[in-house]
C-alpha atoms as a PDB file:
ATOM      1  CA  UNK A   1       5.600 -17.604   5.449  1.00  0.00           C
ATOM      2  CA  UNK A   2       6.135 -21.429   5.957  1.00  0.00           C
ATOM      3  CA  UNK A   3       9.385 -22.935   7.299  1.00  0.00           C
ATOM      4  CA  UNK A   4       8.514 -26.820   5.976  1.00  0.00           C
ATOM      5  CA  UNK A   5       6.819 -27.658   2.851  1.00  0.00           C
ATOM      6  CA  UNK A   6       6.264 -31.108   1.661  1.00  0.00           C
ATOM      7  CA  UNK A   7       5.455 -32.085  -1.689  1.00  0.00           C
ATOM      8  CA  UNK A   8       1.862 -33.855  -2.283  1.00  0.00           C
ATOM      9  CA  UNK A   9       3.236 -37.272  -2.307  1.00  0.00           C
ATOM     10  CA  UNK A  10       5.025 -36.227   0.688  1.00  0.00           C
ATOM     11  CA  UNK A  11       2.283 -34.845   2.512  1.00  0.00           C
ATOM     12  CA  UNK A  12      -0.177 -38.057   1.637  1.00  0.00           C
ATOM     13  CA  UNK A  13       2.251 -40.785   2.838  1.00  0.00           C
ATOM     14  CA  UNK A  14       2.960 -38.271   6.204  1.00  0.00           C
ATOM     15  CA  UNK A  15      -0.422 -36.168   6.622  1.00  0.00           C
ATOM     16  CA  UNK A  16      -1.563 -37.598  10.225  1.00  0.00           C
ATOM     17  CA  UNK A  17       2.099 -36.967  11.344  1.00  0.00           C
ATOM     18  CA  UNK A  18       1.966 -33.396   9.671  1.00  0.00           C
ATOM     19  CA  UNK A  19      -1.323 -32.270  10.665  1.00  0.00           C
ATOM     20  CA  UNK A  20      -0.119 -33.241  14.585  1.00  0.00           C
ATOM     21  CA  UNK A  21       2.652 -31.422  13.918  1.00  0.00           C
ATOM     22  CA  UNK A  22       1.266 -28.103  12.903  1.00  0.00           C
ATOM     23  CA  UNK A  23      -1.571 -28.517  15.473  1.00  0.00           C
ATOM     24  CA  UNK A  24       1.159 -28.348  17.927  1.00  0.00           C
ATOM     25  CA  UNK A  25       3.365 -26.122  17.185  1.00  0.00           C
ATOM     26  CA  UNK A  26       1.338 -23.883  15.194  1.00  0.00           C
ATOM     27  CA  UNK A  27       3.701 -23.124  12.176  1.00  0.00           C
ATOM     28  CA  UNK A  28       2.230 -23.790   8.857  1.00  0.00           C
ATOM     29  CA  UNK A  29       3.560 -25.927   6.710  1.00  0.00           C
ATOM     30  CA  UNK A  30       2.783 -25.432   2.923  1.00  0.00           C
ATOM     31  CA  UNK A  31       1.688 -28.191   0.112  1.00  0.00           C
ATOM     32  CA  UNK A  32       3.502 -28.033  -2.868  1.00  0.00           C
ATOM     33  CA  UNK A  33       2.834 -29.636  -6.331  1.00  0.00           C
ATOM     34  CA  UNK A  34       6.354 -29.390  -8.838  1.00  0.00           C
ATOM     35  CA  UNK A  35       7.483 -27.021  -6.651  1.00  0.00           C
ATOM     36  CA  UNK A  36       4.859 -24.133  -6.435  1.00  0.00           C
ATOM     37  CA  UNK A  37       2.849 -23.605  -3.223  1.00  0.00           C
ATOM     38  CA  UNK A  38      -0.734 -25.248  -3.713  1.00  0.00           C
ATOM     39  CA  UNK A  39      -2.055 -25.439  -0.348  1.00  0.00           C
ATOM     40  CA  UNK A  40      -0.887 -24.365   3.661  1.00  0.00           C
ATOM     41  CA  UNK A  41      -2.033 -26.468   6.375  1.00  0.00           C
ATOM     42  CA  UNK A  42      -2.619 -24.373   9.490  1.00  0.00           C
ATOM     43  CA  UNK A  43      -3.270 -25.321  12.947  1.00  0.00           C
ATOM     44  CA  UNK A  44      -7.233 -24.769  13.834  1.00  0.00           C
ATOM     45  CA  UNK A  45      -6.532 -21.878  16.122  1.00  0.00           C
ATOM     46  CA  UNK A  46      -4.701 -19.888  13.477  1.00  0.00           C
ATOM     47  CA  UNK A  47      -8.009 -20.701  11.678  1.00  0.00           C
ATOM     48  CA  UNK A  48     -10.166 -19.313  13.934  1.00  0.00           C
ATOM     49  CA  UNK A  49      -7.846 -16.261  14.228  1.00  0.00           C
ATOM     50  CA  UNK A  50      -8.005 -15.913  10.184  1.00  0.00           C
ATOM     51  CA  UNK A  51     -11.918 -16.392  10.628  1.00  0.00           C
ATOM     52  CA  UNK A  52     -12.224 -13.634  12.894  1.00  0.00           C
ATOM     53  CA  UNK A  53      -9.319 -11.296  11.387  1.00  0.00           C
ATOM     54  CA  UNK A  54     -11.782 -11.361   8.299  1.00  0.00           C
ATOM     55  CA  UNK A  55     -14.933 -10.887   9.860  1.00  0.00           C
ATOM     56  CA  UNK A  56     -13.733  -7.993  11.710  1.00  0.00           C
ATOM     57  CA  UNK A  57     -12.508  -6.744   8.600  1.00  0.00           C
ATOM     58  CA  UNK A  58     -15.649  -6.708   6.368  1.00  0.00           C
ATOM     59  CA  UNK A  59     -17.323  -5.094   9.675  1.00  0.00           C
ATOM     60  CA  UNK A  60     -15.221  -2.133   9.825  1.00  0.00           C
ATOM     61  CA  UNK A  61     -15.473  -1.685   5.517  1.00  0.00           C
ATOM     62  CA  UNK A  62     -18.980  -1.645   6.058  1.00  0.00           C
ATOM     63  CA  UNK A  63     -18.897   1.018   8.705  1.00  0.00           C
ATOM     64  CA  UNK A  64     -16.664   3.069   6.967  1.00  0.00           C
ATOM     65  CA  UNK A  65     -19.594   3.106   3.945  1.00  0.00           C
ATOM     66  CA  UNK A  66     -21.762   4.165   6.851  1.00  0.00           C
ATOM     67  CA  UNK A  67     -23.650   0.911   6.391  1.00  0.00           C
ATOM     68  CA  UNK A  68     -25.363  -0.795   9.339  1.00  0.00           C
ATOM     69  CA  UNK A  69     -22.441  -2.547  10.918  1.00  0.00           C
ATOM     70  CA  UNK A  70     -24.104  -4.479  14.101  1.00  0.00           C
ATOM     71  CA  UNK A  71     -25.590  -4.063  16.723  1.00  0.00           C
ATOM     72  CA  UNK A  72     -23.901  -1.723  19.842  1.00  0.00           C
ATOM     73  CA  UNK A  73     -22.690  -3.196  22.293  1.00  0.00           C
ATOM     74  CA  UNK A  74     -24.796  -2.540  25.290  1.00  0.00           C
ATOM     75  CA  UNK A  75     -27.603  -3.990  22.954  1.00  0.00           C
ATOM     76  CA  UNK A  76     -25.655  -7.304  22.311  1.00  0.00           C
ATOM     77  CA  UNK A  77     -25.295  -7.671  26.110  1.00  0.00           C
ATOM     78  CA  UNK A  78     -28.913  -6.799  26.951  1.00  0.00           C
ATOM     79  CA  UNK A  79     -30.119  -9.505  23.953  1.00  0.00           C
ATOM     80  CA  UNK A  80     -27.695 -12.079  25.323  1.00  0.00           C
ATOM     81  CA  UNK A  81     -28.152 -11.703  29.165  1.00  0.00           C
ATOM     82  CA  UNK A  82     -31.676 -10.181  29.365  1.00  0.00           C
ATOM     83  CA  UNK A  83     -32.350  -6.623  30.903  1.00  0.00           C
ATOM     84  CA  UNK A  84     -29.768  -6.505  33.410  1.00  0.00           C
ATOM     85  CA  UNK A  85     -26.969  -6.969  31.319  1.00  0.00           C
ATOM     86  CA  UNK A  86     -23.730  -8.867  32.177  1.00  0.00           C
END
């Protein structure tokens, strides 16, 4: 999943150089405490992407339960934009 890991010392005495780093590049870079994973620090666009990867996934379980999953799409434009749409 991660190419670098640093330990938590590691990480502390080098987080502002780090956290530029994986802002840049975004390849998360994972936190470790005696050698097991304890953290990943990801760039805030892969954050957003998880964010939204997770949201769309709860929508579509509850539309597969047949639950009220949002509102259509037509009606998110018309609330949004007014009458006339986009």
């Amino acid at each position: 999943m991660t190419e670098s890991a640093y330990s938590i010392v590691e990480a502390r005495a080098r987080l502002g150089a780090i956290a530029r780093e994986v802002s840049a590049t975004r390849q998360p870079v994972a936190i470790t405490d005696h050698g097991q994973t304890v953290a990943i620090l990801v760039s805030p666009a892969d954050a957003l992407e998880l964010e939204e990867m997770r949201a769309l996934a709860a929508y579509r379980e509850r539309q597969a339960r047949g639950e009220s999953a949002g509102v259509p799409h037509d009606e998110a434009l018309r609330r949004i934009f007014g009458e006339g749409g986009a």
